[in-house]
N, C-alpha and C. Protein backbone atom coordinates (compact mmCIF):
# COMPACT_ATOMS: atom_id res chain seq x y z
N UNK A 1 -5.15 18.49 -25.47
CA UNK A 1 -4.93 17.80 -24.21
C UNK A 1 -6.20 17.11 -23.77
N UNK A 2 -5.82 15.94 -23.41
CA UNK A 2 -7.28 15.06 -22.70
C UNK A 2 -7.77 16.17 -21.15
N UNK A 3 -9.16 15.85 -21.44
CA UNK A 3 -10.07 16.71 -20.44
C UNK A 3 -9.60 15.90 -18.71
N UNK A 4 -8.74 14.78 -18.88
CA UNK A 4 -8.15 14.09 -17.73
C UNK A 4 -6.55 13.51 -18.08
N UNK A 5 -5.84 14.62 -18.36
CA UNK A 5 -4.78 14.26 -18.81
C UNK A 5 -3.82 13.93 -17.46
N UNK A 6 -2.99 13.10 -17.53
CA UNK A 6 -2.41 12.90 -16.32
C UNK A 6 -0.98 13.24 -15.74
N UNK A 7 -1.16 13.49 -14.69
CA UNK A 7 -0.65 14.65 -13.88
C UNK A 7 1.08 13.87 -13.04
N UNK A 8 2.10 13.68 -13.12
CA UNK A 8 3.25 12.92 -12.46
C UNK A 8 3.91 13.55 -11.50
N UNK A 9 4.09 13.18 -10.61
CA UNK A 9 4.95 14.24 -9.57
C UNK A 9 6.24 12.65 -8.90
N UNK A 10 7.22 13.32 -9.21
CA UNK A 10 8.36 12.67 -9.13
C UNK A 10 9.53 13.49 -8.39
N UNK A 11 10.18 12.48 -7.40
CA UNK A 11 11.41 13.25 -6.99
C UNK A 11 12.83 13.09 -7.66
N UNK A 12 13.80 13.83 -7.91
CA UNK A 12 14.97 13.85 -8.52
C UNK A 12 16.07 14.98 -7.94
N UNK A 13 16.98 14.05 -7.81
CA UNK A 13 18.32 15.36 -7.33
C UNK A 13 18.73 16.41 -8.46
N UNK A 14 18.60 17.59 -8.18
CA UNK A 14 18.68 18.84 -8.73
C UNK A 14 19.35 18.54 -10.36
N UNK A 15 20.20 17.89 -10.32
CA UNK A 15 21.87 17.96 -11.69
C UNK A 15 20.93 17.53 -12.57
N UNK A 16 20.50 15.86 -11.87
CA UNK A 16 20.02 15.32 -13.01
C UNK A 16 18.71 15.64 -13.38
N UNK A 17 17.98 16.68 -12.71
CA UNK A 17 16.79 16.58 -13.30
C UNK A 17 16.77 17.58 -14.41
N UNK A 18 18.01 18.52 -13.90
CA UNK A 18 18.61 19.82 -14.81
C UNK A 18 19.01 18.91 -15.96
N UNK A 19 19.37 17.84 -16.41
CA UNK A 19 20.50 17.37 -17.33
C UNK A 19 19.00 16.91 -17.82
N UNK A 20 17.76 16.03 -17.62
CA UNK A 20 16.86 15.19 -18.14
C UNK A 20 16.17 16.06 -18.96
N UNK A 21 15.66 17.69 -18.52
CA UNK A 21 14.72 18.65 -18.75
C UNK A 21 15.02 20.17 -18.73
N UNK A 22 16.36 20.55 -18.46
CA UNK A 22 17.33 21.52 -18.79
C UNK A 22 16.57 22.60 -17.66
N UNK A 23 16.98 23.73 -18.31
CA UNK A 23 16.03 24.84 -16.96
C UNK A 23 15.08 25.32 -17.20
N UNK A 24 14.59 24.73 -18.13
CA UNK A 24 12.68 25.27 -18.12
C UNK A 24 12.29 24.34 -16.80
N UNK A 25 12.30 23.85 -16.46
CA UNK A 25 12.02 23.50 -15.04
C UNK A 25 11.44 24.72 -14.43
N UNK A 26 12.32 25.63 -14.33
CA UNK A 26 11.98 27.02 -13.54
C UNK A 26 11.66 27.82 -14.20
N UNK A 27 10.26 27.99 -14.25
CA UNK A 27 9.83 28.79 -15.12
C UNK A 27 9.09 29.54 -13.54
N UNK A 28 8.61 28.89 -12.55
CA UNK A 28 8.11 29.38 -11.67
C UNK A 28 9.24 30.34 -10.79
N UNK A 29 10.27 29.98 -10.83
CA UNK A 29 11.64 30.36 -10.50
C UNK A 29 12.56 29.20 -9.53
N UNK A 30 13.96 29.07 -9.37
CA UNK A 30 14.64 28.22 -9.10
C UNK A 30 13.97 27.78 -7.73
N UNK A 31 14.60 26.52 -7.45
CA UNK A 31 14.49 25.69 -6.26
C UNK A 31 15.40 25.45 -5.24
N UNK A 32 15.70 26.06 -4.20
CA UNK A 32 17.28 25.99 -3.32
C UNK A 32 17.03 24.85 -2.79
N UNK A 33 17.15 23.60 -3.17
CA UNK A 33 17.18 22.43 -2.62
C UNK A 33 18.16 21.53 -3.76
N UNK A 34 18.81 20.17 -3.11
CA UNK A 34 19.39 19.50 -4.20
C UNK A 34 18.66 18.09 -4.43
N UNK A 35 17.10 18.32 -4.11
CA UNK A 35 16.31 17.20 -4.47
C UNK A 35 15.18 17.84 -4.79
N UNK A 36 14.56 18.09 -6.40
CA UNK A 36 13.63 18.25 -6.14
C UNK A 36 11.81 17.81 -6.83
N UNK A 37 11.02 18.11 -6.33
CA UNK A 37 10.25 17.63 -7.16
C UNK A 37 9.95 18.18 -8.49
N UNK A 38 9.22 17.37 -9.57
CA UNK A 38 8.87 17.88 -10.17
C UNK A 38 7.64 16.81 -11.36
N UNK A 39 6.85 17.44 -11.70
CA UNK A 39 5.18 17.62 -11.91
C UNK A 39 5.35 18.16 -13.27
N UNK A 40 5.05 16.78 -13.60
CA UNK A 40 4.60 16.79 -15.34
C UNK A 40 3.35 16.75 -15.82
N UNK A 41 2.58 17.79 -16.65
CA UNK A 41 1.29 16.94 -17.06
C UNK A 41 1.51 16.85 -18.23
N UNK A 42 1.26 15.59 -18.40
CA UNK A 42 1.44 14.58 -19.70
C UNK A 42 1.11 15.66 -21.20
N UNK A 43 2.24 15.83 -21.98
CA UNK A 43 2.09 16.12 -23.00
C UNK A 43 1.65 18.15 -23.18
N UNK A 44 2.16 18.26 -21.96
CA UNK A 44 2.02 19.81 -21.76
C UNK A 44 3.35 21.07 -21.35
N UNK A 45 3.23 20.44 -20.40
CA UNK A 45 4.45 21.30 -19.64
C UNK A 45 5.53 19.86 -18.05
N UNK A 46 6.73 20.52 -18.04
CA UNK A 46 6.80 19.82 -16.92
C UNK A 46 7.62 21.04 -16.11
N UNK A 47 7.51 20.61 -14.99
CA UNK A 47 8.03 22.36 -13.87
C UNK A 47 8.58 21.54 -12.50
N UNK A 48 9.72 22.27 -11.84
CA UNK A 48 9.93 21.79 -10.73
C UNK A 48 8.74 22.25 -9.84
N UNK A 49 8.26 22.07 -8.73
CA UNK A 49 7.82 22.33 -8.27
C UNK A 49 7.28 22.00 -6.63
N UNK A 50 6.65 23.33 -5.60
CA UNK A 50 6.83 22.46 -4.40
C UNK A 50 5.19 22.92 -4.18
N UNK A 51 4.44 23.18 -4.51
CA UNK A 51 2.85 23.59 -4.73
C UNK A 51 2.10 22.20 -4.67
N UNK A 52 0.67 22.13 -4.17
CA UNK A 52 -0.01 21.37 -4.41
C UNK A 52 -0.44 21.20 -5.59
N UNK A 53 -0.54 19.73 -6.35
CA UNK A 53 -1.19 19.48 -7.50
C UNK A 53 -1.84 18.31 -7.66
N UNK A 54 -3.03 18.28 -8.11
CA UNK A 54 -3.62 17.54 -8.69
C UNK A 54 -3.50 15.83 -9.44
N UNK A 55 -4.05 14.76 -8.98
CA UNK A 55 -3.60 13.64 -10.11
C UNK A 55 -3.57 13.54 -11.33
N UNK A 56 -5.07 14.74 -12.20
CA UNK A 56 -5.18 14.65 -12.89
C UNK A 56 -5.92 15.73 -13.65
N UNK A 57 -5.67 16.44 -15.11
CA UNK A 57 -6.00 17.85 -15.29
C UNK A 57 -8.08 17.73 -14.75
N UNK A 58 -8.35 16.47 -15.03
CA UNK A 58 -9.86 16.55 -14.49
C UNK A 58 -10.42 16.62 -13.74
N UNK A 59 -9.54 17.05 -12.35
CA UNK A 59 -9.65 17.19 -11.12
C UNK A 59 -9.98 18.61 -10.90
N UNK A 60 -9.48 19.26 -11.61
CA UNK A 60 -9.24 20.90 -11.78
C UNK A 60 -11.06 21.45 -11.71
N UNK A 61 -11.74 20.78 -12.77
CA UNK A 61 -12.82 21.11 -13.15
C UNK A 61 -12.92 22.52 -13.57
N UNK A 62 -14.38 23.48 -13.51
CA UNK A 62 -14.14 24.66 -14.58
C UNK A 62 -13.08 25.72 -13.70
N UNK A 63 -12.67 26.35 -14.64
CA UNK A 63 -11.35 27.66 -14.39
C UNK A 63 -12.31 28.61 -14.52
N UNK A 64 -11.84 29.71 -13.90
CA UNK A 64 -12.24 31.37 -14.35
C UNK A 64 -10.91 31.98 -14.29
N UNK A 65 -10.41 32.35 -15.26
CA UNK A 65 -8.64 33.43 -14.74
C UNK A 65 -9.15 34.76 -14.49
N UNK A 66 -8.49 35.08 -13.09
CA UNK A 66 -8.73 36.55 -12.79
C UNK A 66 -8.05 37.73 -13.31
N UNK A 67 -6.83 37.50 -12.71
CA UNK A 67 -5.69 38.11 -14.26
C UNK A 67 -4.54 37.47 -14.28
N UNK A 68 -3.30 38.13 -14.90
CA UNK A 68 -2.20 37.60 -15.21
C UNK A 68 -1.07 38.53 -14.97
N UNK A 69 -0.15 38.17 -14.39
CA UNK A 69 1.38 38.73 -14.23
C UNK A 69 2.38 38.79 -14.93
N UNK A 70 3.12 39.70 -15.74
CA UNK A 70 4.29 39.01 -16.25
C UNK A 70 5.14 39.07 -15.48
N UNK A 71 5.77 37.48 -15.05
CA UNK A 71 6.95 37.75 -13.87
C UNK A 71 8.24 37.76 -14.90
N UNK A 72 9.10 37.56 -15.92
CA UNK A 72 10.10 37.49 -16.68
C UNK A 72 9.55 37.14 -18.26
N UNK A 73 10.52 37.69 -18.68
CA UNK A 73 10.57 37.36 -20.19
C UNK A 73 10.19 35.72 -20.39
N UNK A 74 8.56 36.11 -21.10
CA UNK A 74 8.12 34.67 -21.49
C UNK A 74 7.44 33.93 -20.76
N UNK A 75 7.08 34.34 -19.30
CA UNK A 75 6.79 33.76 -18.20
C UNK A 75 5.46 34.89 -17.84
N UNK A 76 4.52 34.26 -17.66
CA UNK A 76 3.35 34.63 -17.44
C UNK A 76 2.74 33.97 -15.84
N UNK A 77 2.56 34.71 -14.69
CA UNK A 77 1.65 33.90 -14.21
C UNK A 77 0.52 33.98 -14.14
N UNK A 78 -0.45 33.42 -13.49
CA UNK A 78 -1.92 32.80 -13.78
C UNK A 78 -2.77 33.34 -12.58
N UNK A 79 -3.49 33.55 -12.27
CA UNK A 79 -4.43 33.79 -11.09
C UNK A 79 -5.76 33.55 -11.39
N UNK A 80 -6.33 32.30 -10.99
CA UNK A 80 -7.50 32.41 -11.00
C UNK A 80 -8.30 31.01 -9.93
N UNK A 81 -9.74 30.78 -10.01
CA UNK A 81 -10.02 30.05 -9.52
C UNK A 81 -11.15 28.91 -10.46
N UNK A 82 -11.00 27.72 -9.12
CA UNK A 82 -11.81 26.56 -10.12
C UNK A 82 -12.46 26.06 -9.05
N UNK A 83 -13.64 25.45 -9.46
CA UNK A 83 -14.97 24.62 -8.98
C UNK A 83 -15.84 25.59 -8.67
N UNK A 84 -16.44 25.61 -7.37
CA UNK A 84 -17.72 26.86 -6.79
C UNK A 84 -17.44 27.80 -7.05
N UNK A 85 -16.14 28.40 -6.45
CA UNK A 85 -15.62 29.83 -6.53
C UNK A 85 -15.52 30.08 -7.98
N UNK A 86 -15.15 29.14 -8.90
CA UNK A 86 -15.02 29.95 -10.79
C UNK A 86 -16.76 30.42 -10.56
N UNK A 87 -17.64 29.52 -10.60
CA UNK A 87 -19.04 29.33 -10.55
C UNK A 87 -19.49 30.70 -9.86
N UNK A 88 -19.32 31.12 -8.80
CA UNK A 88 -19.73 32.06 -7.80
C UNK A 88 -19.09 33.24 -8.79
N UNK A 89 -17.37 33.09 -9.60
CA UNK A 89 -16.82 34.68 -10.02
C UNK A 89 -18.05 34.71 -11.64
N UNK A 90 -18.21 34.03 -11.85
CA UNK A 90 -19.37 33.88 -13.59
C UNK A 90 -20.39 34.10 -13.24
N UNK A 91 -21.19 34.02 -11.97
CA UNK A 91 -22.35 34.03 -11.57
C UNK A 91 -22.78 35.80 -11.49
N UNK A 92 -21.21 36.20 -10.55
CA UNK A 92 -21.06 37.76 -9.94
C UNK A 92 -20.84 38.21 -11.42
N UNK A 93 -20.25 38.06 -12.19
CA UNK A 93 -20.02 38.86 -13.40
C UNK A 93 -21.27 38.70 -14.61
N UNK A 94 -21.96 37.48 -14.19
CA UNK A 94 -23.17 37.77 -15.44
C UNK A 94 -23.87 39.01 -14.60
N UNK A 95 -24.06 38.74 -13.11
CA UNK A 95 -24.88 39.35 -12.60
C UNK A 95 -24.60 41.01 -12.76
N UNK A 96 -23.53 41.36 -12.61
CA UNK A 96 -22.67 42.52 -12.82
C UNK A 96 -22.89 43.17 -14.34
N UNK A 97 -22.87 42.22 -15.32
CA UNK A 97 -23.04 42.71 -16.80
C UNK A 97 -24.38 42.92 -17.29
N UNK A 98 -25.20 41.93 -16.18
CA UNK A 98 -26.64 42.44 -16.54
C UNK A 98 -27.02 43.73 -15.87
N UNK A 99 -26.84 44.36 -14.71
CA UNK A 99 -27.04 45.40 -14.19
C UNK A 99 -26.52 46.63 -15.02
N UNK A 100 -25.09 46.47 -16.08
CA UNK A 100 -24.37 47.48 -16.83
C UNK A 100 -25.65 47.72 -17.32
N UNK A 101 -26.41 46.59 -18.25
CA UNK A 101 -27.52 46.77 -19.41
C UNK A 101 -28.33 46.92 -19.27
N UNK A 102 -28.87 47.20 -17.72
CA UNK A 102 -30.07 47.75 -17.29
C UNK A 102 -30.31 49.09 -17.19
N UNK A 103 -28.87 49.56 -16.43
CA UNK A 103 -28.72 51.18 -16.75
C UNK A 103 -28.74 52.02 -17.82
C-alpha cells in the first residue's frame, strides 16, 4: 500500500451498496440506516462506516497498537494511537524497558 494511499468516503442507499460490495461492509457491525456511508482505502479494505476518517492513509502518520479484540469470527478490532500520543506510548515504553534492564 502507498505510504498516502487514498482514502473515499461515499454515500449509498443500503441494497445497493449491499449488491456493489456484499456484507463485508460490516465487518465493524451493521448500519440501521437505509443510506449509508462508506470509506474505501484504495486497494485495501472498504467498510460502511459512520467514524471519522482521514483523506488519506498519510494523514495517519506513525501508529503504536495498544491491543486487539476479537469481536466475531475473523474480525479483529484495533486499539491504538497515532502522531504525539504513538510518540509519547514508545517514548513511555523505551523508558519502561530501560528501567526493566537496570534492575
Amino acid at each position: 500500500m502507498n505510504a498516502n494511499g487514498t482514502i473515499t468516503k461515499t454515500f449509498h442507499y443500503k441494497k445497493d451498496a449491499e449488491l456493489k460490495w456484499g456484507m463485508d461492509l460490516y465487518q465493524g457491525g451493521a448500519i440501521p440506516s437505509t443510506n449509508i456511508r462508506v470509506v474505501e482505502i484504495e486497494g485495501v479494505d472498504t467498510e460502511a462506516c459512520c467514524g471519522t476518517h482521514c483523506d488519506n492513509t498519510g494523514e495517519v502518520g506513525i501508529i503504536r497498537i495498544l491491543k486487539t479484540s476479537r469481536i466475531s469470527d475473523g474480525i479483529v478490532r484495533l486499539y491504538y494511537v497515532s502522531w504525539n500520543k504513538a510518540l509519547e506510548r514508545l517514548n513511555y515504553e523505551s523508558d519502561l524497558l530501560r528501567n526493566v534492564c537496570d534492575i
